[in-house]
C-alpha atoms as a PDB file:
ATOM      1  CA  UNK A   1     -23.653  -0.298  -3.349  1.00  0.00           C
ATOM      2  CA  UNK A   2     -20.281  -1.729  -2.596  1.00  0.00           C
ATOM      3  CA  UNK A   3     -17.573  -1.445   0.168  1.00  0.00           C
ATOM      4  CA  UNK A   4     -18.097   1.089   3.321  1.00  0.00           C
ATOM      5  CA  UNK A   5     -18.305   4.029   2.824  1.00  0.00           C
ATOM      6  CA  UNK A   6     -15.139   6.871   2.368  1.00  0.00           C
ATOM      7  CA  UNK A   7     -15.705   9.208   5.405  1.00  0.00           C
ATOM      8  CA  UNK A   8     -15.214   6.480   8.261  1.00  0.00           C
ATOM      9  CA  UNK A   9     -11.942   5.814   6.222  1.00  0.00           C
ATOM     10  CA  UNK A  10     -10.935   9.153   6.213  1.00  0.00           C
ATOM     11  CA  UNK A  11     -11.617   9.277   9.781  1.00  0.00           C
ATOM     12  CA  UNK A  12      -8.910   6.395  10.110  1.00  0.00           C
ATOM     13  CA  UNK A  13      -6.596   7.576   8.375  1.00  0.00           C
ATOM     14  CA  UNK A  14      -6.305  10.560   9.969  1.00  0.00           C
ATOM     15  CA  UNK A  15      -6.306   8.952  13.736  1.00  0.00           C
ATOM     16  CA  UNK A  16      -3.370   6.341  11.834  1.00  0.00           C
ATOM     17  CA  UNK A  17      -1.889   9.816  11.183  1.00  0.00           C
ATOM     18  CA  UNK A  18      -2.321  11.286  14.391  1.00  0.00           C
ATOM     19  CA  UNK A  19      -1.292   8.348  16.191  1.00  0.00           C
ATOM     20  CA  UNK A  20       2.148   7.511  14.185  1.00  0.00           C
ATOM     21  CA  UNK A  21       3.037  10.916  14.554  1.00  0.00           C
ATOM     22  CA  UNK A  22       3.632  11.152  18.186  1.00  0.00           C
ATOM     23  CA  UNK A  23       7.171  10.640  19.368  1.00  0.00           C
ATOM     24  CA  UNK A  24       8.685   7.752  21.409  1.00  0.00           C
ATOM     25  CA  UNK A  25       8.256   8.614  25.120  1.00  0.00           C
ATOM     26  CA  UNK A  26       5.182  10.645  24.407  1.00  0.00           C
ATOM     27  CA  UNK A  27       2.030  10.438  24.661  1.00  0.00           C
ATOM     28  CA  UNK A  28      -1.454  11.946  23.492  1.00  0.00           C
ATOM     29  CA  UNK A  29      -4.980  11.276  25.027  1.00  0.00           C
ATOM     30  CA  UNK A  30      -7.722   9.871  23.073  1.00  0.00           C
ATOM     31  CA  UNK A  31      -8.996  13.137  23.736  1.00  0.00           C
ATOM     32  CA  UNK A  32      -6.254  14.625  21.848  1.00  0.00           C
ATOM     33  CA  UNK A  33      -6.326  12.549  19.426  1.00  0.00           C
ATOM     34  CA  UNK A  34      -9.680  13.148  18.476  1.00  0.00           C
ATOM     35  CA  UNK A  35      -9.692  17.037  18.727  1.00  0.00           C
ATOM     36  CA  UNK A  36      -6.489  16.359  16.219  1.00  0.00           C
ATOM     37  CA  UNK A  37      -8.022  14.373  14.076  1.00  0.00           C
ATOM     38  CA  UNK A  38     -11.228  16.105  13.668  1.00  0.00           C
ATOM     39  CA  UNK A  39     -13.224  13.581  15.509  1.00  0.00           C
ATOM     40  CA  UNK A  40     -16.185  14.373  18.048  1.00  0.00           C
ATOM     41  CA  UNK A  41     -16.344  11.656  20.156  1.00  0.00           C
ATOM     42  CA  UNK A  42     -12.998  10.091  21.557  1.00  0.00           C
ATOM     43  CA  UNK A  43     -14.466   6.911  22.181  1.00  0.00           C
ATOM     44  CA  UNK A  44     -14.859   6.476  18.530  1.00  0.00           C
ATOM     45  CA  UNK A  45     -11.154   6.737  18.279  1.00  0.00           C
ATOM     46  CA  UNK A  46     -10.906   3.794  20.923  1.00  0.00           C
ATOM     47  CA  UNK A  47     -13.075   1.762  18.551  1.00  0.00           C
ATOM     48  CA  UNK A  48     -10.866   2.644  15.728  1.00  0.00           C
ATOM     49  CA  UNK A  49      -7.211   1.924  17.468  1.00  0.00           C
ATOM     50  CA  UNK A  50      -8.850  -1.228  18.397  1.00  0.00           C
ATOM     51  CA  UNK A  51     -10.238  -2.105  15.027  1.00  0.00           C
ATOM     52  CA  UNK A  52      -7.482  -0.189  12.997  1.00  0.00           C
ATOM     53  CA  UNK A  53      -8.882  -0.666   9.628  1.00  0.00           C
ATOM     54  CA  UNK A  54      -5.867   0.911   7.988  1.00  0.00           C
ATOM     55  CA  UNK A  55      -3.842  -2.215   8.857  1.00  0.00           C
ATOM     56  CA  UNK A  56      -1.334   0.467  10.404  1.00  0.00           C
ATOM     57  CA  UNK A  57       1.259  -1.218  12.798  1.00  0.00           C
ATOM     58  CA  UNK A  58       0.604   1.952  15.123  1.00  0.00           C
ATOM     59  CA  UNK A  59       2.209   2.981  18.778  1.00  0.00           C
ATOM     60  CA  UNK A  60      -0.976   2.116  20.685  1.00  0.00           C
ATOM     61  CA  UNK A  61       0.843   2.514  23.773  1.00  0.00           C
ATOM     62  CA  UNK A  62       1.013   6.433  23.284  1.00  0.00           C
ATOM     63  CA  UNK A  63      -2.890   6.986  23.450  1.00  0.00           C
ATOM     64  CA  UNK A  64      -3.792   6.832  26.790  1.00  0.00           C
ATOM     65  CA  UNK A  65      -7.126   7.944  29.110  1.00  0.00           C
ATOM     66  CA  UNK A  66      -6.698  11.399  30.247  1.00  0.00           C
ATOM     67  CA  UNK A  67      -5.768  10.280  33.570  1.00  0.00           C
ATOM     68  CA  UNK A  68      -2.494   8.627  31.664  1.00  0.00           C
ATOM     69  CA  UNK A  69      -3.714   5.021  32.045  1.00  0.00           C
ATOM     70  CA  UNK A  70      -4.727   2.292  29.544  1.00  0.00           C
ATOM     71  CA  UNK A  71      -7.033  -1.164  30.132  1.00  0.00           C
ATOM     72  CA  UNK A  72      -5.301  -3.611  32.537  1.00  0.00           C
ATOM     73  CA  UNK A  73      -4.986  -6.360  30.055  1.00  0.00           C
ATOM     74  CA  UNK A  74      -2.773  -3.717  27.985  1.00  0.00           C
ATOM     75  CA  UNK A  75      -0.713  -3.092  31.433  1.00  0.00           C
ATOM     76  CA  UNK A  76       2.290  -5.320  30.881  1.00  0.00           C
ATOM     77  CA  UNK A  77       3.197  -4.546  27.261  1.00  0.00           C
ATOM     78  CA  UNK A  78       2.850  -1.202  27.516  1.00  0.00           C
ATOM     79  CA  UNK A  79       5.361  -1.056  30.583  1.00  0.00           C
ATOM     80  CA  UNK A  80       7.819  -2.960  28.655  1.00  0.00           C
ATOM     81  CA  UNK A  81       7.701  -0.177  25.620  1.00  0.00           C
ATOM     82  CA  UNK A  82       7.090   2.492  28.351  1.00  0.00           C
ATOM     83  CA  UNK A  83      10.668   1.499  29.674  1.00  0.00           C
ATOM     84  CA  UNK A  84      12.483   0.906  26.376  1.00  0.00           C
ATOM     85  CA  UNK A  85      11.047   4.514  24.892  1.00  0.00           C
ATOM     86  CA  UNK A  86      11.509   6.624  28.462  1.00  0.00           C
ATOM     87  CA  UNK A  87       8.227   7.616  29.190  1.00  0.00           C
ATOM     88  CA  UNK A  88       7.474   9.246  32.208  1.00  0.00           C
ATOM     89  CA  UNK A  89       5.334   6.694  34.712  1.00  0.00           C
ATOM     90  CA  UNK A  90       3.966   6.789  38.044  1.00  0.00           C
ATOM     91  CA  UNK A  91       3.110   3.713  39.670  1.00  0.00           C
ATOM     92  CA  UNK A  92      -0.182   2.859  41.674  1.00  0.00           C
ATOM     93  CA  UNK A  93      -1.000   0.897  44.973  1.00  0.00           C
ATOM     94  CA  UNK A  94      -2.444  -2.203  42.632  1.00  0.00           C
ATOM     95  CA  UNK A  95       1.213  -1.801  40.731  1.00  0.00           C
ATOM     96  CA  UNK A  96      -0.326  -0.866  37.864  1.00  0.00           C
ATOM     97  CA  UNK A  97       1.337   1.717  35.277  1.00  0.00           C
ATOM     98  CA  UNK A  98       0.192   5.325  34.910  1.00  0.00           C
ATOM     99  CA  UNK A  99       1.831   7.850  32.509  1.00  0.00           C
ATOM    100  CA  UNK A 100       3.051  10.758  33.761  1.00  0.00           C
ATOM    101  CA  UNK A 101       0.704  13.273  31.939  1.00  0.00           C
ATOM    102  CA  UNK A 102       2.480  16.510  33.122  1.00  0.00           C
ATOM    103  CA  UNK A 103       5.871  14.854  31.750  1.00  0.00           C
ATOM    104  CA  UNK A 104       4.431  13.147  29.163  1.00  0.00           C
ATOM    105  CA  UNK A 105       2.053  15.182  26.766  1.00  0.00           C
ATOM    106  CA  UNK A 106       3.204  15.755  23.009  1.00  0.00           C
ATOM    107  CA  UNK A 107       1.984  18.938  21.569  1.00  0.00           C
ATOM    108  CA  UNK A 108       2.501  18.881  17.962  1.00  0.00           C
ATOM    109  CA  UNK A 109       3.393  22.124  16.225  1.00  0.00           C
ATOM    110  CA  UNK A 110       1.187  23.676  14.641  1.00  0.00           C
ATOM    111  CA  UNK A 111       0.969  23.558  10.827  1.00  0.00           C
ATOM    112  CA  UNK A 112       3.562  25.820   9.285  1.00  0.00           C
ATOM    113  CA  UNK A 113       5.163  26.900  12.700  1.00  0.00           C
END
């Protein structure tokens, strides 16, 4: 047997999906992302937008932690696109960034709305 196998691809392709489809200035949790994608765990879709088999050049800077932050290493780029796209941010006592969840939540329609 060759090559992996077509569910985890699936599963990808659908978080590329997810993930491309959310709007400058917004933002989803991986939480939302995986509910959305049809994916139990969203930790899975942390391995996958780190991984990103699909070779996608995706907005990793709109999938945040439910608390709207992202790892501190990832802090300075994503302030940069934070500012160029608008995106709501609060600021902590360490200066680190923090998106504004209330502000900055996509819902997506639902199909055939």
């Amino acid at each position: 047997m060759t090559g992996s196998s077509p569910a985890p691809h699936r599963l990808a392709q659908r978080v590329a999906d997810v993930v491309a489809a959310i709007p400058p200035g917004r933002v989803l949790s991986y939480k939302d992302v995986a509910e959305l994608a049809e994916c139990r765990s969203p930790r899975v879709i942390g391995t996958l937008m780190a991984r990103n088999p699909t070779g996608a050049q995706l907005p990793w800077w709109r999938v945040v932690t439910v608390q709207g932050t992202l790892a501190d290493h990832l802090q300075a780029e994503a302030r940069e696109r934070y500012r160029e796209e608008g995106t709501p941010m609060l600021e902590d006592d360490r200066h680190l960034v923090r998106v504004d969840m209330a502000r900055a939540l996509w819902t997506p329609e639902a199909p055939g709305a």
